[in-house]
Protein backbone atom coordinates (compact mmCIF):
# COMPACT_ATOMS: atom_id res chain seq x y z
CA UNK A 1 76.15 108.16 117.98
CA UNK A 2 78.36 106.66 115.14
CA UNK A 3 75.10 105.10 113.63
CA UNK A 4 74.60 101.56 112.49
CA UNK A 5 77.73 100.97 110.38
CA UNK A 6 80.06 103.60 112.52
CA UNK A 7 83.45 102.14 113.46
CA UNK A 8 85.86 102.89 116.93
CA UNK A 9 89.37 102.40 116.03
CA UNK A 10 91.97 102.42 118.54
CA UNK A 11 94.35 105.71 118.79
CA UNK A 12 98.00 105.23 117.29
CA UNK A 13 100.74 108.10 116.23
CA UNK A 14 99.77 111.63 114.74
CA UNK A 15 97.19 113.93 115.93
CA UNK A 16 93.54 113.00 116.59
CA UNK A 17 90.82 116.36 116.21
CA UNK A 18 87.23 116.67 117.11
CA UNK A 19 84.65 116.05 119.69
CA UNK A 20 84.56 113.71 122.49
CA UNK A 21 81.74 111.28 122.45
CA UNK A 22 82.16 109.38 125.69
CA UNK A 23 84.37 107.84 128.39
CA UNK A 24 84.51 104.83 130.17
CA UNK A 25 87.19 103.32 132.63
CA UNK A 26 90.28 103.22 130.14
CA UNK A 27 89.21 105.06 127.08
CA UNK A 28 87.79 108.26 125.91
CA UNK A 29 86.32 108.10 122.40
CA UNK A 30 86.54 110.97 119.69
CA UNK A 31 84.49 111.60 116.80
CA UNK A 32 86.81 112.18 113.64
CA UNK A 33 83.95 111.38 111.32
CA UNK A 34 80.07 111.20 111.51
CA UNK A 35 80.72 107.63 111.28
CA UNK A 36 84.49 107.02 112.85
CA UNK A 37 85.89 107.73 116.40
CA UNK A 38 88.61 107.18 118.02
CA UNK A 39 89.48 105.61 121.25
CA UNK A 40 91.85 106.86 123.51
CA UNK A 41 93.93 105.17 126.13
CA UNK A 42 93.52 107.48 129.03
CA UNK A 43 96.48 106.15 131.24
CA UNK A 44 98.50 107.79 128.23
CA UNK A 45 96.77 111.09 128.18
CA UNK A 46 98.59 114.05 130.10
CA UNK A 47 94.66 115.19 131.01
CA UNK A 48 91.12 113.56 130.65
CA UNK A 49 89.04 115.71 127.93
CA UNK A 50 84.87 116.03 129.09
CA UNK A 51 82.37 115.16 127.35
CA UNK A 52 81.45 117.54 124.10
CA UNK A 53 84.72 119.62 124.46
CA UNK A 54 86.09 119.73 120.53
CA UNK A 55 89.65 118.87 121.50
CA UNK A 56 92.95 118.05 119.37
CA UNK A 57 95.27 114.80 120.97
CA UNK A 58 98.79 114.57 119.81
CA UNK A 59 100.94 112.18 120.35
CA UNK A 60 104.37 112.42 121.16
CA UNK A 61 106.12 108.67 121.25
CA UNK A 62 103.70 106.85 123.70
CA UNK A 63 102.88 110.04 125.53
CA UNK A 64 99.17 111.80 124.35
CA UNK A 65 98.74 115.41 124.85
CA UNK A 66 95.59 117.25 124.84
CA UNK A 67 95.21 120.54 123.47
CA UNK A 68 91.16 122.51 124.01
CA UNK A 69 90.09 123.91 120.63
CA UNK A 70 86.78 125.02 121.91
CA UNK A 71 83.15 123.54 123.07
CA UNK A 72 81.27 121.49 120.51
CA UNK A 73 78.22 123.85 118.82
């Protein structure tokens, strides 16, 4: 999805927008570029995002919420 040189960095402060790529057991991944996501800690999230939903985390100290911005197109 991230193609061969894409990169998964791991979620930190601020506020994280765009599509989710995929889940597993402890992280959901984001795509903030066509060749960068994010990943996600989901014992930290206030809800668990689904797949394709274009969705905006913020974080607030150690705490992420997630806001729905609308389904991917």
């Amino acid at each position: 999805m991230l193609g061969e040189n894409g990169k998964v960095f791991p979620a930190q402060c601020g506020s994280y927008s765009g599509v989710i790529i995929g889940t597993t057991d402890q992280y959901v991944l984001q795509r903030i570029t066509w060749r960068s996501a994010v990943a996600h800690d989901i014992e930290v999230l206030d809800q668990i995002p689904k797949l394709g939903e274009r969705v905006r985390v913020r974080y607030y100290g150690d705490k992420g919420r997630i806001e729905h911005i609308g389904a991917h197109t």
